[in-house]
Each structure stands twice: as C-alpha cells, then as structure tokens.
N, C-alpha and C. Protein backbone atom coordinates (compact mmCIF):
# COMPACT_ATOMS: atom_id res chain seq x y z
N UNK A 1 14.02 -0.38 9.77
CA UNK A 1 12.56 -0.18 9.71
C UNK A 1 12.24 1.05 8.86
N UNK A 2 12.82 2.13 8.92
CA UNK A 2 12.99 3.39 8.12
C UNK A 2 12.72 3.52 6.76
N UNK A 3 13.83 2.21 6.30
CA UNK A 3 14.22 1.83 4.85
C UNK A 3 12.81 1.10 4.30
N UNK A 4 12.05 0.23 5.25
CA UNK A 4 11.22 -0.51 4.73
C UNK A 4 10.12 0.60 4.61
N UNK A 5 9.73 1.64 5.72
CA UNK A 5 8.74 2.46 5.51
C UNK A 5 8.94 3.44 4.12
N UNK A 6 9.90 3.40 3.78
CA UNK A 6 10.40 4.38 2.82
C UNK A 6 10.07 3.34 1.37
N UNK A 7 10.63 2.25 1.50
CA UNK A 7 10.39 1.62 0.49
C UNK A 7 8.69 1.38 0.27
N UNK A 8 7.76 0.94 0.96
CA UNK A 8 6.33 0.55 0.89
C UNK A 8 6.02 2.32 0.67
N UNK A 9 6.31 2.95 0.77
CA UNK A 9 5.83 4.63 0.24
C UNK A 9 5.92 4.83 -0.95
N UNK A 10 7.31 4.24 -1.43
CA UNK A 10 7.62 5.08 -2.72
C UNK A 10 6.81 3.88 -3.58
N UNK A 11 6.29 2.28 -3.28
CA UNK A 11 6.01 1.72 -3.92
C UNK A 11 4.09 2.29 -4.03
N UNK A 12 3.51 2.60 -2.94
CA UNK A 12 2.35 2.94 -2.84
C UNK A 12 2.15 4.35 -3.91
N UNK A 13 3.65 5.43 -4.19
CA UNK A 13 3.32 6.48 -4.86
C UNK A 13 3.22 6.11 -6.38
N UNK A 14 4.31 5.37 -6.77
CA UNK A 14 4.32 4.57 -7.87
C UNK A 14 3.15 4.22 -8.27
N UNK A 15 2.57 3.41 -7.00
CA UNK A 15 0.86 2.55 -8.16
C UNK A 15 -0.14 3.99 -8.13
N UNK A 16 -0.17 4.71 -7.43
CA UNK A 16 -0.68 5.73 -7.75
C UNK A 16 -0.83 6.47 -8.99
N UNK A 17 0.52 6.91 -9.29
CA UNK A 17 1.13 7.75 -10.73
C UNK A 17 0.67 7.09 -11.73
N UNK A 18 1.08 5.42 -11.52
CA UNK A 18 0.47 5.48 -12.75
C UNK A 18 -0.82 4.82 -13.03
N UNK A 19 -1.81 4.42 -11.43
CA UNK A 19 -3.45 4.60 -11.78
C UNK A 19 -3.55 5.67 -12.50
N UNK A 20 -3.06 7.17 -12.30
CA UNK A 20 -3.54 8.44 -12.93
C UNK A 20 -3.21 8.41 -14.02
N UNK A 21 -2.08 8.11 -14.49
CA UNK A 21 -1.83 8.32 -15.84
C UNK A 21 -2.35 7.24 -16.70
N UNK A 22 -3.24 6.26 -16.27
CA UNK A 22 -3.93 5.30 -16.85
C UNK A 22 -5.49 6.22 -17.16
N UNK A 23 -6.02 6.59 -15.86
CA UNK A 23 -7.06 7.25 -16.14
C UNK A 23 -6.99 8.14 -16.66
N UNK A 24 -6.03 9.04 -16.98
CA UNK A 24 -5.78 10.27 -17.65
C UNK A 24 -5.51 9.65 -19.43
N UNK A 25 -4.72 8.45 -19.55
CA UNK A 25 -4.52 7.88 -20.66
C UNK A 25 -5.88 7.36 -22.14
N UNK A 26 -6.92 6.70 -20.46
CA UNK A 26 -7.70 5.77 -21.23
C UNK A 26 -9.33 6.31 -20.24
N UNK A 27 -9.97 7.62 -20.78
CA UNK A 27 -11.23 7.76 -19.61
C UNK A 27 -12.12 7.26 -19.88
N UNK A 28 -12.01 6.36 -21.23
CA UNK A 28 -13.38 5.74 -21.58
C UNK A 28 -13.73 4.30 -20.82
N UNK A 29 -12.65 4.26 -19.84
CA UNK A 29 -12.35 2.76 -19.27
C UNK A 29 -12.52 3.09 -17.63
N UNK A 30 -12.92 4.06 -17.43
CA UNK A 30 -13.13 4.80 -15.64
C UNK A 30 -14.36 5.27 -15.87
C-alpha cells in the first residue's frame, strides 16, 4: 500500500512540474 501511495504522489508531483513549466513556458495561453 506504501508503494502505491508513493507511486500516485510522485505521479501527482510530476503533472504538477510540468503544468508550471507549461505556464511558465507559454503565459499567453493561462
């Protein structure tokens, strides 16, 4: 259960990083 909480985290930080670096990429599109 550990492994799975760990895994759905690092996947939730991931879409994060790179929403930001999308909005940081492209601000005419936010």
């Amino acid at each position: 259960m550990m492994a799975l909480d760990l895994m759905l985290a690092a996947i939730v930080a991931a879409g994060l990083l790179l929403y930001l670096v999308a909005v940081l990429v492209r601000p005419e599109r936010f």
